[in-house]
Protein backbone atom coordinates (compact mmCIF):
# COMPACT_ATOMS: atom_id res chain seq x y z
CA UNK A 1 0.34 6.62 22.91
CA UNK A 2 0.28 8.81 25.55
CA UNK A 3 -2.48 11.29 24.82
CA UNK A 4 -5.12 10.34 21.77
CA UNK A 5 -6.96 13.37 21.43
CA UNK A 6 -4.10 14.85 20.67
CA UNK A 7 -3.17 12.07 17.46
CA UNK A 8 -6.76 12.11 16.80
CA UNK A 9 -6.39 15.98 16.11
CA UNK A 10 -3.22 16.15 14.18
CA UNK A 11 -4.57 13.54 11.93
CA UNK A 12 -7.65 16.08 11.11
CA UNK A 13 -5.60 18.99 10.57
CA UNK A 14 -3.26 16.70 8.36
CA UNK A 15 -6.56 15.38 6.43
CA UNK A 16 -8.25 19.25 5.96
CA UNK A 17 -4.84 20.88 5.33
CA UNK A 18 -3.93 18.60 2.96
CA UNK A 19 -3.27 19.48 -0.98
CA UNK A 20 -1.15 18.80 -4.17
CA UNK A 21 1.64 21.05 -3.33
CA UNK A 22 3.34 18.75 -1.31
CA UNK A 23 4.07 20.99 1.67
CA UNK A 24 4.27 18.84 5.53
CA UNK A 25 4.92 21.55 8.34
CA UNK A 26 6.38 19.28 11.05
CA UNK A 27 7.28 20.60 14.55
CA UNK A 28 11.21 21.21 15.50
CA UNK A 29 10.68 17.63 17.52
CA UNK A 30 9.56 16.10 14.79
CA UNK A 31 11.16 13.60 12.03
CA UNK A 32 9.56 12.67 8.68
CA UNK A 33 11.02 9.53 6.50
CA UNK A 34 9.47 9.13 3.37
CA UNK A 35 10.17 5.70 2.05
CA UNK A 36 10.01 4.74 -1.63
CA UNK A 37 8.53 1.64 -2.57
CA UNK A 38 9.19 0.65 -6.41
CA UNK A 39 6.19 -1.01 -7.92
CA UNK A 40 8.37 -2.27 -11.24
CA UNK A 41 8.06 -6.30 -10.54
CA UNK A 42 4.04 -5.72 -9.27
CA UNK A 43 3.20 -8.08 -12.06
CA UNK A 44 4.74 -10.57 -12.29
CA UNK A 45 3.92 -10.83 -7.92
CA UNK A 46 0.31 -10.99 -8.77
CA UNK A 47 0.80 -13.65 -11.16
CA UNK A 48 3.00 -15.49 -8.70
CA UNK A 49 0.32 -15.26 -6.39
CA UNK A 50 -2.20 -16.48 -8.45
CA UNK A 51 -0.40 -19.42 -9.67
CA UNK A 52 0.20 -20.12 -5.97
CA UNK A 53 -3.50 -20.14 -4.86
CA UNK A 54 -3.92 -22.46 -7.60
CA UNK A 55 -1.57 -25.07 -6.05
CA UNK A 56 -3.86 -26.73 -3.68
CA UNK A 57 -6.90 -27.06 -5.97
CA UNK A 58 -4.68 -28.66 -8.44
CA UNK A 59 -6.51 -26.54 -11.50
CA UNK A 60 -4.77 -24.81 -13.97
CA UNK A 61 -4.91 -20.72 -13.50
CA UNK A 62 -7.26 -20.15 -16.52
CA UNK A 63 -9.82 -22.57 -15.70
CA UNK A 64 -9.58 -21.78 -11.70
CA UNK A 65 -9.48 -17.64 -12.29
CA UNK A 66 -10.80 -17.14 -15.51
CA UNK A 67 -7.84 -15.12 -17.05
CA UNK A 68 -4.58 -16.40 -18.34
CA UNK A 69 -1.49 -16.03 -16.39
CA UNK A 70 0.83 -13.16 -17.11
CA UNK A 71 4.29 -14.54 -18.99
């Protein structure tokens, strides 16, 4: 990063000029990718993830967590 204050100040202006129009004013210089992330499977991750931490404790996902897993 070659100059900070200068990253530290477009981040404020990006912060206080920010609103639900969805309007980005970007310099000639400048690129923007916006990159979609689908959230569909989210589930049945955190389930995964919960049997997983499981594993080691050998307990069952109820009686280590408290809640049921997700089918």
């Amino acid at each position: 990063m070659e100059n900070p204050g200068e990253f530290k100040r477009r981040i404020d202006i990006m912060t206080n000029y920010r609103n639900n129009r969805g309007v980005l004013a970007l310099d000639t210089e400048e690129a923007f990718f916006q990159i979609n992330t689908p959230m569909t499977d989210l589930e049945k991750i955190a389930s995964n993830y919960q049997e997983q931490l499981c594993i080691p404790s050998r307990m069952p996902v109820i009686k280590l967590l408290g809640n049921a897993p997700a089918d």
